[in-house]
Structure formats: structure tokens, C-alpha cells
PDB file of N, CA and C in Angstrom:
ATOM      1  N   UNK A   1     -19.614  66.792 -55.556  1.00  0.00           N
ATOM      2  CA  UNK A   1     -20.027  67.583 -56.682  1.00  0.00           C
ATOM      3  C   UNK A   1     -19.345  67.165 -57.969  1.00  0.00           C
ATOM      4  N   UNK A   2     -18.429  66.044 -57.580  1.00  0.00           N
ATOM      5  CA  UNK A   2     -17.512  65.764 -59.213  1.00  0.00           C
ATOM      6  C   UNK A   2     -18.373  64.744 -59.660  1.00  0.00           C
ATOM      7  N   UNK A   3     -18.452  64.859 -61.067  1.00  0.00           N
ATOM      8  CA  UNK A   3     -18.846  64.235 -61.363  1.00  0.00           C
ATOM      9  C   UNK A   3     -18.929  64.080 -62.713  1.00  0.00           C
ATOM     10  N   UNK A   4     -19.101  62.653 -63.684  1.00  0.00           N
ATOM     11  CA  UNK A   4     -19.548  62.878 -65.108  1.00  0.00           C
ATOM     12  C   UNK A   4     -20.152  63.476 -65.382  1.00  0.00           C
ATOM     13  N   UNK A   5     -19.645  64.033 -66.769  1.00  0.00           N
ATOM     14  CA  UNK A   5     -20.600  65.082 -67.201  1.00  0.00           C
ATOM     15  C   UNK A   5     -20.979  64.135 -68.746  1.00  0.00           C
ATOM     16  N   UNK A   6     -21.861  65.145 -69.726  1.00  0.00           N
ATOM     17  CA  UNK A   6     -22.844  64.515 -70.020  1.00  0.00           C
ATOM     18  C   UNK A   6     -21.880  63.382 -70.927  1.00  0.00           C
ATOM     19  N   UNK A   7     -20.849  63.927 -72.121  1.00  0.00           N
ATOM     20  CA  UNK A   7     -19.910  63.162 -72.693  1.00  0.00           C
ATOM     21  C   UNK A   7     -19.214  62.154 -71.471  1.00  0.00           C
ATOM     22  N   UNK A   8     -18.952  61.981 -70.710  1.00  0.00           N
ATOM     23  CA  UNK A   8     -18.760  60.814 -69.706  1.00  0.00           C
ATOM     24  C   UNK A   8     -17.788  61.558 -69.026  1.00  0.00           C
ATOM     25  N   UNK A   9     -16.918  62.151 -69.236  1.00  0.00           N
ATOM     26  CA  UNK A   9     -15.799  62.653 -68.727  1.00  0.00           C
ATOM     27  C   UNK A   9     -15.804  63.204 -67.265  1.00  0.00           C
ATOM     28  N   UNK A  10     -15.129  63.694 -66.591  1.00  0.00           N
ATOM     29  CA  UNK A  10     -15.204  64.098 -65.280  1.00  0.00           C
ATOM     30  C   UNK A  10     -15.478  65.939 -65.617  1.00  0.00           C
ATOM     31  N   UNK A  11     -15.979  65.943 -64.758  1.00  0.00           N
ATOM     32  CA  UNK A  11     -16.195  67.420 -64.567  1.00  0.00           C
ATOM     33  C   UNK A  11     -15.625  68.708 -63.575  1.00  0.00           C
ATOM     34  N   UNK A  12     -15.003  69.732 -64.230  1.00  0.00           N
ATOM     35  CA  UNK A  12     -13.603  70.009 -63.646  1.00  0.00           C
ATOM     36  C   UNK A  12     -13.750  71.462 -63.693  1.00  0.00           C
ATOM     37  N   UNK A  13     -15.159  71.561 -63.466  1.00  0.00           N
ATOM     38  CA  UNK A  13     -15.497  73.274 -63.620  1.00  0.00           C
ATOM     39  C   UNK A  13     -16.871  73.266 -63.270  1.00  0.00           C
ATOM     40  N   UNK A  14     -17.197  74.177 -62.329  1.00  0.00           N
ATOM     41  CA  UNK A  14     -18.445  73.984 -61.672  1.00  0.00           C
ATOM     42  C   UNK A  14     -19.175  75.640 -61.713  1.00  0.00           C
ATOM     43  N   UNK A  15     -20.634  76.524 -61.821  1.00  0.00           N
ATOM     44  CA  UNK A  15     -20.891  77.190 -61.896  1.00  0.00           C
ATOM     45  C   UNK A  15     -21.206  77.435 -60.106  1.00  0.00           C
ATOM     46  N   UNK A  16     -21.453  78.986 -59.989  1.00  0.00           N
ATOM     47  CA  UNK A  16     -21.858  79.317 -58.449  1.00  0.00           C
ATOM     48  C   UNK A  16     -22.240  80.877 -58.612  1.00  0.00           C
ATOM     49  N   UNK A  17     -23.034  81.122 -57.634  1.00  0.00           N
ATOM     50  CA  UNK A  17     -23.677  82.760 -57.340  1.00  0.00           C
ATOM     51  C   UNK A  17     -23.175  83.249 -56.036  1.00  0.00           C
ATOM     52  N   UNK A  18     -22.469  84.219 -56.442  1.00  0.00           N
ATOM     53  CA  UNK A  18     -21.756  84.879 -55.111  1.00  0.00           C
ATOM     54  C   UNK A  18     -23.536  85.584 -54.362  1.00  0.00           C
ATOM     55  N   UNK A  19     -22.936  85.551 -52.595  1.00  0.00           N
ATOM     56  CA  UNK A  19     -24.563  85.957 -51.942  1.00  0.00           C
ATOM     57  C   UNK A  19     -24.259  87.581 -52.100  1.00  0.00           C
ATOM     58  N   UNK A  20     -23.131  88.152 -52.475  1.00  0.00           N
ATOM     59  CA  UNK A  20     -23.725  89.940 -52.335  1.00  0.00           C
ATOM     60  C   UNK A  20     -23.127  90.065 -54.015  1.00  0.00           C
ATOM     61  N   UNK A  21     -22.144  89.618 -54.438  1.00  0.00           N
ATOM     62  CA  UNK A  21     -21.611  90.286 -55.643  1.00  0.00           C
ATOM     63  C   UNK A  21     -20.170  90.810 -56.124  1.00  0.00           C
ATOM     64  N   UNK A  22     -19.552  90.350 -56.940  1.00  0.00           N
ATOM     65  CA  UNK A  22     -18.334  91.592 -57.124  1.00  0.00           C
ATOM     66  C   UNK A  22     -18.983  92.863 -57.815  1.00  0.00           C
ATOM     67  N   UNK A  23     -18.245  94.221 -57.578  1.00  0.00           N
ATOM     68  CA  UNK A  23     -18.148  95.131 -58.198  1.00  0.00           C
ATOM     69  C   UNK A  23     -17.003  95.607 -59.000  1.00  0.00           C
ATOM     70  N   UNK A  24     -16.975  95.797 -60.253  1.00  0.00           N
ATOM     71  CA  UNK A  24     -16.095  95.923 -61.006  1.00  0.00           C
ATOM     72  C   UNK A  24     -15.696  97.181 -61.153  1.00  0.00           C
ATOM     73  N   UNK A  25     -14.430  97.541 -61.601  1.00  0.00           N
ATOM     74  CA  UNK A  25     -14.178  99.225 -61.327  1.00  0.00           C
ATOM     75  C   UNK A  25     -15.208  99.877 -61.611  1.00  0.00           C
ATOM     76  N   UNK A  26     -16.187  99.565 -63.203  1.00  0.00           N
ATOM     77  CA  UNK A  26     -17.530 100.196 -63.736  1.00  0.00           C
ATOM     78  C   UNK A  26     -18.828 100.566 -63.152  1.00  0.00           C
ATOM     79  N   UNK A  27     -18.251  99.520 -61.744  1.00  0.00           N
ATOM     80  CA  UNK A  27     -19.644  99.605 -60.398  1.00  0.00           C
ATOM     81  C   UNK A  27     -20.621  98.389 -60.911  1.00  0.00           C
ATOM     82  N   UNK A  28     -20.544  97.691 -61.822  1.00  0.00           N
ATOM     83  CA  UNK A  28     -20.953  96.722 -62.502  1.00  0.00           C
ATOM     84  C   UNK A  28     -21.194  95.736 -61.369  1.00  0.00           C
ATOM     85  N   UNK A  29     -22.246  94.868 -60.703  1.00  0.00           N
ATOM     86  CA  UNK A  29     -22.039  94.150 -60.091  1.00  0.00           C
ATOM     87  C   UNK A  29     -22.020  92.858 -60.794  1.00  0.00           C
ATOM     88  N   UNK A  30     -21.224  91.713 -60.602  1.00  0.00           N
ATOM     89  CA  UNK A  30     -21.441  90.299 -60.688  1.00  0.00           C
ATOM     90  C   UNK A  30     -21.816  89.377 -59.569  1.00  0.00           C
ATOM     91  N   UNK A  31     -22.685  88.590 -60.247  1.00  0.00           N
ATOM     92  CA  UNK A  31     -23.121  87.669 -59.147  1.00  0.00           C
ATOM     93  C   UNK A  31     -22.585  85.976 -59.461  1.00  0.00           C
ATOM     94  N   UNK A  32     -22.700  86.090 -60.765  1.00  0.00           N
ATOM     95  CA  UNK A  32     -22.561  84.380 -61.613  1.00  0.00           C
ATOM     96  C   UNK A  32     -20.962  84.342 -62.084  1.00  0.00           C
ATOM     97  N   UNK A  33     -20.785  82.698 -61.518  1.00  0.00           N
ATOM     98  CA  UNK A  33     -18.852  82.586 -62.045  1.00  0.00           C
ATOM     99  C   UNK A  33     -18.792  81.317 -61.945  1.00  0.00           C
ATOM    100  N   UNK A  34     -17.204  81.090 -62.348  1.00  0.00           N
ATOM    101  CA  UNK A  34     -16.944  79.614 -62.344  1.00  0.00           C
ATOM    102  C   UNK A  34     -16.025  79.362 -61.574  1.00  0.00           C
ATOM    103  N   UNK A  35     -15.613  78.010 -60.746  1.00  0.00           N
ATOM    104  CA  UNK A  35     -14.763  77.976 -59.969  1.00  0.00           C
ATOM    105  C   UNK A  35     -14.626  75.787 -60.620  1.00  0.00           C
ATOM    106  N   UNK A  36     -13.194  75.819 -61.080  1.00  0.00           N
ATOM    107  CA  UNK A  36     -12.472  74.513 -61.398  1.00  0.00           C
ATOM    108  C   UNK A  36     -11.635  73.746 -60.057  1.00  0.00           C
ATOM    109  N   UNK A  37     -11.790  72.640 -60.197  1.00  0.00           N
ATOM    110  CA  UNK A  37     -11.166  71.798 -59.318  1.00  0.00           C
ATOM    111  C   UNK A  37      -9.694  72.267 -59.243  1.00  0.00           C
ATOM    112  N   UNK A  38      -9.580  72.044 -57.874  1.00  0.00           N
ATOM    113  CA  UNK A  38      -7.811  72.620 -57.722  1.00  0.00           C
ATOM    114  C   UNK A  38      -7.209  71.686 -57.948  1.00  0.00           C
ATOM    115  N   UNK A  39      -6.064  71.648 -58.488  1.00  0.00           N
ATOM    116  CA  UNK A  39      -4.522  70.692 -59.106  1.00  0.00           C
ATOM    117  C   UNK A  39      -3.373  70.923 -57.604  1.00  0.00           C
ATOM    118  N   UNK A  40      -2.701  69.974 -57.732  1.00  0.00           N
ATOM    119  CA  UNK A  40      -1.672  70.115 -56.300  1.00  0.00           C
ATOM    120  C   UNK A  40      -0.946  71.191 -56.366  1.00  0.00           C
ATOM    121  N   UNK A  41      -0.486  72.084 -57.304  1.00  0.00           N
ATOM    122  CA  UNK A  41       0.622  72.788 -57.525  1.00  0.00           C
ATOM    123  C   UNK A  41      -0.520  73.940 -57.535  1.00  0.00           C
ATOM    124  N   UNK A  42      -2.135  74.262 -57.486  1.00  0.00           N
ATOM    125  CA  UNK A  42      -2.600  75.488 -56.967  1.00  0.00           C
ATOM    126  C   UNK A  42      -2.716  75.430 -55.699  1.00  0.00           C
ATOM    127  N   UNK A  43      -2.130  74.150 -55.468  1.00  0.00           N
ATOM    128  CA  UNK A  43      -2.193  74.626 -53.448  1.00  0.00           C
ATOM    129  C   UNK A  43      -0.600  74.512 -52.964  1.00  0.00           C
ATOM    130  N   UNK A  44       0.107  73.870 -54.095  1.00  0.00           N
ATOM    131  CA  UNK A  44       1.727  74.356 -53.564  1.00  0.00           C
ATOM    132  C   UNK A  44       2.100  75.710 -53.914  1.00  0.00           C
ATOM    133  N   UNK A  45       1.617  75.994 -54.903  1.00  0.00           N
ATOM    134  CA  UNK A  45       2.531  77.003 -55.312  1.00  0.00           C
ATOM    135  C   UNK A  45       2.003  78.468 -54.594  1.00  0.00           C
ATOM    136  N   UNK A  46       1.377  78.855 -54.052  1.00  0.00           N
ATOM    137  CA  UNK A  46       0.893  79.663 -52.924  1.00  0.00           C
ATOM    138  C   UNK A  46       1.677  79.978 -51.690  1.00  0.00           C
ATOM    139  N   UNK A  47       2.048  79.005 -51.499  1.00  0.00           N
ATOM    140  CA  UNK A  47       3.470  78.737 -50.163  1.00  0.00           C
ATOM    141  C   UNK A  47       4.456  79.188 -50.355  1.00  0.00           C
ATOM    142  N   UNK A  48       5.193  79.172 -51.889  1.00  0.00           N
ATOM    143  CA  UNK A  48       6.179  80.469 -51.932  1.00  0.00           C
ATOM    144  C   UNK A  48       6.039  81.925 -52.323  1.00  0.00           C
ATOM    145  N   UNK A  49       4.799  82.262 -52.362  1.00  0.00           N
ATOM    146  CA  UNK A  49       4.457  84.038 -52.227  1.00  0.00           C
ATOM    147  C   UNK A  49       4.847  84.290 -51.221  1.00  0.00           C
ATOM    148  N   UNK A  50       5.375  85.506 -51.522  1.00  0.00           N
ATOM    149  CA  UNK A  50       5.380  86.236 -50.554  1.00  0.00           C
ATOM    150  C   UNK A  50       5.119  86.892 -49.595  1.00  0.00           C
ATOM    151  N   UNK A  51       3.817  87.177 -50.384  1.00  0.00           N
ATOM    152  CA  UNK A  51       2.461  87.394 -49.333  1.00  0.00           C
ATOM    153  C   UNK A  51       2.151  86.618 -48.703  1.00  0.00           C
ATOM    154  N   UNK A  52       2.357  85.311 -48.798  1.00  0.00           N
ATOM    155  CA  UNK A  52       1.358  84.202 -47.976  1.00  0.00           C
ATOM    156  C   UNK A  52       2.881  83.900 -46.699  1.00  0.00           C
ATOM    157  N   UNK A  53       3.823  84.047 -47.164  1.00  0.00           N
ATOM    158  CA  UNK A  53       4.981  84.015 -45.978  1.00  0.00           C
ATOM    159  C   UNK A  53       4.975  85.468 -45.059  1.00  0.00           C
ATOM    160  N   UNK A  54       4.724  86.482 -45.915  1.00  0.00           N
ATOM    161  CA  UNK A  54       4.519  87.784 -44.774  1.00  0.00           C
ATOM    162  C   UNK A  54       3.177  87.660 -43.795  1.00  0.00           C
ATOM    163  N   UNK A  55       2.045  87.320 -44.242  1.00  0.00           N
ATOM    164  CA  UNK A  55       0.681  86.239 -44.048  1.00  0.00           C
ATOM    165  C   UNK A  55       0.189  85.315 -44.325  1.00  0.00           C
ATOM    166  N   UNK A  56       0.225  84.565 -43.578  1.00  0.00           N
ATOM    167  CA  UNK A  56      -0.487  83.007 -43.811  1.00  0.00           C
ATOM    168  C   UNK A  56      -1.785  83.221 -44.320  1.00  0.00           C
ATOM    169  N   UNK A  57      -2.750  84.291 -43.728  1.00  0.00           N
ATOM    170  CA  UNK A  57      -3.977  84.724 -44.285  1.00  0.00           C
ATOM    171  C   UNK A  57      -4.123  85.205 -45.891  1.00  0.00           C
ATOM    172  N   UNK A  58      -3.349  85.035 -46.607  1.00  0.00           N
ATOM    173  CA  UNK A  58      -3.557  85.160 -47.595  1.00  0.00           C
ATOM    174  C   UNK A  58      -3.563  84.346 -48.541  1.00  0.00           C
ATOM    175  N   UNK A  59      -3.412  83.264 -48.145  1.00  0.00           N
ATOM    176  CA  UNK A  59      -3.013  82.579 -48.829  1.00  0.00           C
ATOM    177  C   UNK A  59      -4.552  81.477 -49.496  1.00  0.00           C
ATOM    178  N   UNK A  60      -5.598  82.313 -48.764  1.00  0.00           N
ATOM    179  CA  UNK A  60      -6.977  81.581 -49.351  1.00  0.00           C
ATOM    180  C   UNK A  60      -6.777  82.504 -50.615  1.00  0.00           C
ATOM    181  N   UNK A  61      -6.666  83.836 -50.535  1.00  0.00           N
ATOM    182  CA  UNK A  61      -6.576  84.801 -51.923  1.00  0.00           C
ATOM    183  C   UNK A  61      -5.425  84.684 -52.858  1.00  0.00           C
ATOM    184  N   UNK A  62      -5.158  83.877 -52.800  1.00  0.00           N
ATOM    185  CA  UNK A  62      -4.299  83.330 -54.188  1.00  0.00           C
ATOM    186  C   UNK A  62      -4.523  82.121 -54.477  1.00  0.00           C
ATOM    187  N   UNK A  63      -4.999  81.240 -53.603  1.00  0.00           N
ATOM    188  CA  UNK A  63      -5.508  79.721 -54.296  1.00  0.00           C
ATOM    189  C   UNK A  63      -6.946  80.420 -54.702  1.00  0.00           C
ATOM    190  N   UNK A  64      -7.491  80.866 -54.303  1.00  0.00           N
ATOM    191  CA  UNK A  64      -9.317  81.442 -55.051  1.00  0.00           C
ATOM    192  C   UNK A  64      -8.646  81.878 -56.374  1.00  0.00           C
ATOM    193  N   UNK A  65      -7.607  83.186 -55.868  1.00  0.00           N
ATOM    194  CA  UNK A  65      -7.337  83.683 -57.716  1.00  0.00           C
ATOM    195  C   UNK A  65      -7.051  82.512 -58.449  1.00  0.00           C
ATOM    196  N   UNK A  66      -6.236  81.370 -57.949  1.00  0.00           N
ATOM    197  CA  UNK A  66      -5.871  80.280 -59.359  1.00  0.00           C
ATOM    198  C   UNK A  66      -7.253  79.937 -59.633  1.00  0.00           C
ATOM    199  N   UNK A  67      -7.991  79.358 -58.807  1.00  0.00           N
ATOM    200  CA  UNK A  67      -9.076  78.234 -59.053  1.00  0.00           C
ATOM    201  C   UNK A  67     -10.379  78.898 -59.912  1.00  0.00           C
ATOM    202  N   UNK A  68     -11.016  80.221 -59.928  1.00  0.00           N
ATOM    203  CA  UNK A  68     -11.745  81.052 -60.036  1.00  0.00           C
ATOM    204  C   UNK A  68     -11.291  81.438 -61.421  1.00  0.00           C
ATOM    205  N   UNK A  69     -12.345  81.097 -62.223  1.00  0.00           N
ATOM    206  CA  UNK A  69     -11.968  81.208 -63.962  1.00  0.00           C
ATOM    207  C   UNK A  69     -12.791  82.322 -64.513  1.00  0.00           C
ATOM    208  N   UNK A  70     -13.715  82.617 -63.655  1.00  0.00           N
ATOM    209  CA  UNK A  70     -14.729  83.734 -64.438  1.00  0.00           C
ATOM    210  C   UNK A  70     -15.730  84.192 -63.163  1.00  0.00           C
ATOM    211  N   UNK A  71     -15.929  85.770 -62.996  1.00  0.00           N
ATOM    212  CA  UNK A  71     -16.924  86.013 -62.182  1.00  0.00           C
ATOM    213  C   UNK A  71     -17.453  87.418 -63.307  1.00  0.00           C
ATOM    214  N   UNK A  72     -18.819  86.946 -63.450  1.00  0.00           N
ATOM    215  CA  UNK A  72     -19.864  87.902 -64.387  1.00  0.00           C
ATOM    216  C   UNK A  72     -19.032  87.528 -65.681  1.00  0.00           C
ATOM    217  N   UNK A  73     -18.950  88.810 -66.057  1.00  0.00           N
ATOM    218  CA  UNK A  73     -17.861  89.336 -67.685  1.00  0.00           C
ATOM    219  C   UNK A  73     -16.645  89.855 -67.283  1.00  0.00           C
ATOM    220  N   UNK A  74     -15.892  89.231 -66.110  1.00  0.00           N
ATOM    221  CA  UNK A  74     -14.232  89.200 -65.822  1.00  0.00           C
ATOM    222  C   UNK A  74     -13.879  88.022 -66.056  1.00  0.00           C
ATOM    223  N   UNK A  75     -13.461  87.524 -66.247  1.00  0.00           N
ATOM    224  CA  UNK A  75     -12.422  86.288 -66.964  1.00  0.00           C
ATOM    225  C   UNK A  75     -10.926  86.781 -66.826  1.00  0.00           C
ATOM    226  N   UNK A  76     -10.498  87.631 -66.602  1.00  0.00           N
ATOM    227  CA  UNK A  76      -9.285  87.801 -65.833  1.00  0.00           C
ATOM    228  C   UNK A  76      -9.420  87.933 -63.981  1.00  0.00           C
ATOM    229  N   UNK A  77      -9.002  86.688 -63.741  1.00  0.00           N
ATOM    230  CA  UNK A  77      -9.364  86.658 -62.250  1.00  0.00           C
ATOM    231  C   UNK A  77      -7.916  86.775 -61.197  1.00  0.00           C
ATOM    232  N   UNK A  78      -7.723  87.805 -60.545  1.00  0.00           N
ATOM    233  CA  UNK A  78      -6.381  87.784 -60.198  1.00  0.00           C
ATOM    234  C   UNK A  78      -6.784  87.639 -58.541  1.00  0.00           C
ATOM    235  N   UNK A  79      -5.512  88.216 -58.236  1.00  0.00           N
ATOM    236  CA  UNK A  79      -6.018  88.370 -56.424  1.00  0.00           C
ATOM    237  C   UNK A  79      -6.346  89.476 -56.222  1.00  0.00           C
ATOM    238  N   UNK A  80      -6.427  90.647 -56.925  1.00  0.00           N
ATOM    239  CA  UNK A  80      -6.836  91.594 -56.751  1.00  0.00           C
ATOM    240  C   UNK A  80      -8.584  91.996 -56.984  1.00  0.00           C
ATOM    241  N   UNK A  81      -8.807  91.161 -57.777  1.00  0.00           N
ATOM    242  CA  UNK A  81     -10.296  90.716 -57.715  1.00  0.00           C
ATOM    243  C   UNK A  81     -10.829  90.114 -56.214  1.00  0.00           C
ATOM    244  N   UNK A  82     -10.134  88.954 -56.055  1.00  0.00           N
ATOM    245  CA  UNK A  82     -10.378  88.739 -54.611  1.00  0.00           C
ATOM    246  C   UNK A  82     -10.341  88.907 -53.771  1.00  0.00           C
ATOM    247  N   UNK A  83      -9.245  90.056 -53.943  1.00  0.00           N
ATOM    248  CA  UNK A  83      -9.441  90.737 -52.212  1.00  0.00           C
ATOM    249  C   UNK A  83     -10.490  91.666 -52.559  1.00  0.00           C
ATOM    250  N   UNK A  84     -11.004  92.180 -53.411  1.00  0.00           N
ATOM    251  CA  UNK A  84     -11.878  92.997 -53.440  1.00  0.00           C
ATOM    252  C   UNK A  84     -13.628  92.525 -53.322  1.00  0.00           C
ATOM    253  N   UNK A  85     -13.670  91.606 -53.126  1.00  0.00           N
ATOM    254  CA  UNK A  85     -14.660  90.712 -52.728  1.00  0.00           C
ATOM    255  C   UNK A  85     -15.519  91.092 -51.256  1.00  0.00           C
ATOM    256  N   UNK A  86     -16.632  91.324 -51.251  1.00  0.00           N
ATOM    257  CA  UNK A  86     -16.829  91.230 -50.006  1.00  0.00           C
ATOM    258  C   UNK A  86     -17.068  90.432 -49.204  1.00  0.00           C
ATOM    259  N   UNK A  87     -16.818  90.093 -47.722  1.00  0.00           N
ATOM    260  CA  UNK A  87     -16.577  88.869 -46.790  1.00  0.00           C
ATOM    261  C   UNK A  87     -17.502  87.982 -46.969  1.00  0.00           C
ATOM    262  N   UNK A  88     -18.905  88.170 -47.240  1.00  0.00           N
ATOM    263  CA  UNK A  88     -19.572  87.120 -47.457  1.00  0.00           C
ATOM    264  C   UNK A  88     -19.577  86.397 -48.718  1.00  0.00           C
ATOM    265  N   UNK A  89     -19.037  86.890 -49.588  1.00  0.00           N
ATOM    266  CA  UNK A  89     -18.560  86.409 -51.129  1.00  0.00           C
ATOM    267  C   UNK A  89     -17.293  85.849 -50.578  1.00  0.00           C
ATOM    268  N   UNK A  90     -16.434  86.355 -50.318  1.00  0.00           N
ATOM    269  CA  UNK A  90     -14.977  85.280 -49.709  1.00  0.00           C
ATOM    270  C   UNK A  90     -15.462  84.131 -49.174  1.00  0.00           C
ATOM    271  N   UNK A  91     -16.335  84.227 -47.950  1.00  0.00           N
ATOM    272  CA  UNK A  91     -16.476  82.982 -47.335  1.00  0.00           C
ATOM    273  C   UNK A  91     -17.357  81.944 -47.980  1.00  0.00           C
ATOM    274  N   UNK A  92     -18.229  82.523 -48.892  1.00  0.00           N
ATOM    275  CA  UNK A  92     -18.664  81.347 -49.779  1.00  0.00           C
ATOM    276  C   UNK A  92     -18.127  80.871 -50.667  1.00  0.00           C
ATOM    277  N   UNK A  93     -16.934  81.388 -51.424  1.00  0.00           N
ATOM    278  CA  UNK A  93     -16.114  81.064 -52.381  1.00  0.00           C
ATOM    279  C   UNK A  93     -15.675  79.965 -51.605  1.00  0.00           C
ATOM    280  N   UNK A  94     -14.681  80.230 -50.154  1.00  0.00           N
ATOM    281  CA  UNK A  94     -13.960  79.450 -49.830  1.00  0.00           C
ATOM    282  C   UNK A  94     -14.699  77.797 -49.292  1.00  0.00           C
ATOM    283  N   UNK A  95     -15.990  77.918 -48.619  1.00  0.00           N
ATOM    284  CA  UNK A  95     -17.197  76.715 -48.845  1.00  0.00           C
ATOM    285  C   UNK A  95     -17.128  76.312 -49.913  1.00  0.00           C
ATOM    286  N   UNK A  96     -17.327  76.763 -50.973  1.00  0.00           N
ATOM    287  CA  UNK A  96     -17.416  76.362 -52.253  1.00  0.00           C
ATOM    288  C   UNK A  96     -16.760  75.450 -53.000  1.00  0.00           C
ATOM    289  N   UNK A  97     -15.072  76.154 -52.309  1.00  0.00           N
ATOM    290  CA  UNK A  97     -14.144  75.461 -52.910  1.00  0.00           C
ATOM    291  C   UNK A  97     -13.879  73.714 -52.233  1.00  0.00           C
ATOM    292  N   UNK A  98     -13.984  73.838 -50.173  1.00  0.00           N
ATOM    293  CA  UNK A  98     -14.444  73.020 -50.150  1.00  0.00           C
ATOM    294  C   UNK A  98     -15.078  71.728 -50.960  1.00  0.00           C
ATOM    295  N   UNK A  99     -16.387  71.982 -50.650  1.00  0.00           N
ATOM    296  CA  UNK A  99     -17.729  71.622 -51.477  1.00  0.00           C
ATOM    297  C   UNK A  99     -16.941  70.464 -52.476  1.00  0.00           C
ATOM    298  N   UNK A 100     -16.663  71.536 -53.988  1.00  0.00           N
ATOM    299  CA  UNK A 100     -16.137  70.743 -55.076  1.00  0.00           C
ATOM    300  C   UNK A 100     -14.564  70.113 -55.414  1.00  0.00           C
ATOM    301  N   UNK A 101     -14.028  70.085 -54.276  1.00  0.00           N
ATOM    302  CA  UNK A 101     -12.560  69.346 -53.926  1.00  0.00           C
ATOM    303  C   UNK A 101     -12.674  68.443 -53.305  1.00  0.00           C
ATOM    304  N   UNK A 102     -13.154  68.650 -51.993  1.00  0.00           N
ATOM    305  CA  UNK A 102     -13.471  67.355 -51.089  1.00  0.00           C
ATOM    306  C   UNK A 102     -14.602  66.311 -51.775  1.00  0.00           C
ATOM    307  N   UNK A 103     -15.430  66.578 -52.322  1.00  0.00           N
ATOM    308  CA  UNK A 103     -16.768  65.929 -53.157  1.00  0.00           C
ATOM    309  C   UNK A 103     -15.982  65.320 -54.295  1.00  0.00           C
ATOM    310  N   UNK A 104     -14.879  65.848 -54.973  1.00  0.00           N
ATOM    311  CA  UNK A 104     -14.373  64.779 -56.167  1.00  0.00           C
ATOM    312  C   UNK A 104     -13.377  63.791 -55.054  1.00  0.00           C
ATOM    313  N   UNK A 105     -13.124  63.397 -53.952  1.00  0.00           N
ATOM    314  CA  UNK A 105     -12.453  62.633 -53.197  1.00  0.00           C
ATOM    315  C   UNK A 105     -13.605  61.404 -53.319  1.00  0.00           C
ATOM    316  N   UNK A 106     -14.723  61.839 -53.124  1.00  0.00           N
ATOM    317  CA  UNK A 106     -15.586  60.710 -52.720  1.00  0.00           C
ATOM    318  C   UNK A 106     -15.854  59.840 -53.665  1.00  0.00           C
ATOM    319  N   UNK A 107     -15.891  58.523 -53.323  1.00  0.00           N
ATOM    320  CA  UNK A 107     -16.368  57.597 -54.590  1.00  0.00           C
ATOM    321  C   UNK A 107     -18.241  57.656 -54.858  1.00  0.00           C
ATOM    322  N   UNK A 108     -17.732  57.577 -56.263  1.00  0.00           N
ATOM    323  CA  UNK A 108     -19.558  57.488 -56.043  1.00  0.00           C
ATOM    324  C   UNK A 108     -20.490  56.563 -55.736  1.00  0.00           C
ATOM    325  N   UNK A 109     -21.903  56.956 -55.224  1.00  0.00           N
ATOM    326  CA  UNK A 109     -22.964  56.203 -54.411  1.00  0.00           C
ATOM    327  C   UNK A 109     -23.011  54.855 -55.551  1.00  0.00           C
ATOM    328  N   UNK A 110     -23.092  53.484 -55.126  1.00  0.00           N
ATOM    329  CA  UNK A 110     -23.208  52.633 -56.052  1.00  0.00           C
ATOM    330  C   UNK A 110     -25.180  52.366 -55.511  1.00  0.00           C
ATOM    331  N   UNK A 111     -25.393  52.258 -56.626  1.00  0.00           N
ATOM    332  CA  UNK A 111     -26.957  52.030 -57.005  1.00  0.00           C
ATOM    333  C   UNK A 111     -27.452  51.140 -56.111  1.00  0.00           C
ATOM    334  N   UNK A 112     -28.749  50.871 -55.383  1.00  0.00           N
ATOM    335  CA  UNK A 112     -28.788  49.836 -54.522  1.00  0.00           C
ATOM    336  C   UNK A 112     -28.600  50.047 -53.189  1.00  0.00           C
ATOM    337  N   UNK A 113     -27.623  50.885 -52.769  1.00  0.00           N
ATOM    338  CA  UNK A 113     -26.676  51.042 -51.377  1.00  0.00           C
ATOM    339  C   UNK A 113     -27.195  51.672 -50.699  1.00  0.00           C
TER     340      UNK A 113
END
């Protein structure tokens, strides 16, 4: 999924539709957000929470809170947003994140091939 974008540059922020939605305290649902390529230090720095040492399971909900820049009209994205997510919105986030991490590893298709 990485890839140049239209100025040539790499592309380091990707759009996505959660399948049920967040709800915002307002009952507001969101469906549309952004999720940016992770940096090494949003997957180190997770390892010394506390939470993620009291649970290892948590530790998808604090790399989502770094990586996750906007869902609807929240732009403050914490972990408390994400745990409030419902499971099928978690598990596509976490595909997702997949998706556009492992996909900027790959070199791209050369023409011809």
C-alpha cells in the first residue's frame, strides 16, 4: 500500500472505513479515519507501559492509539478511543495496520515482470 504519492514522495498516511463505527461520547458515530505508517519507537515504546507489562494484550491498543491520526471529527486519538472500539473495528484496524506496514517493506512491481 506504500507508495508515491502524486508529488513523488512516499506516502505515510493512508485513509480506511471502520466495518461498524466509533461512537463518540455525543453517540456520534464515525466510520472514516486515518491510520500513518508506524516508526520503530511506535512499536518500542509500547513495551515500557505499563499496561502492556501488566498485559501483553494491550499492547495492540497503544500502538493503534500512536498510529491512528483521525477517526470521523476526533483527531485526538488516545487509547481510550481504542479500547472503546468495537471488536470488529479493532480487528480491522489491526489488518489494516498490517496491510500498510508490511506493503511499504515490499519493493515495487517493476514494469514488464
Amino acid at each position: 500500500m506504500a507508495k508515491a504519492n502524486q508529488s513523488g514522495g512516499l506516502q505515510t498516511e493512508f485513509e480506511f472505513t471502520l466495518p461498524v463505527g466509533y461512537v463518540a461520547p455525543d453517540g456520534t458515530v464515525h466510520k472514516k479515519g486515518r491510520m500513518r505508517l508506524a516508526t520503530a519507537i511506535d512499536e518500542i515504546a509500547p513495551l515500557r507501559d505499563p499496561r502492556v507489562k501488566a498485559n501483553q494484550a494491550y499492547l495492540v491498543i497503544i500502538l493503534l492509539a500512536r498510529v491512528v491520526t483521525k477517526i470521523g471529527t476526533v483527531e485526538s486519538i488516545d487509547s481510550g478511543v481504542i479500547e472503546n472500539l468495537f471488536s470488529a473495528d479493532l480487528a480491522y484496524l489491526q489488518e489494516f495496520y498490517r496491510d500498510i506496514n508490511e506493503a511499504s517493506l515490499q519493493p515495487e512491481e517493476q514494469e514488464g515482470n
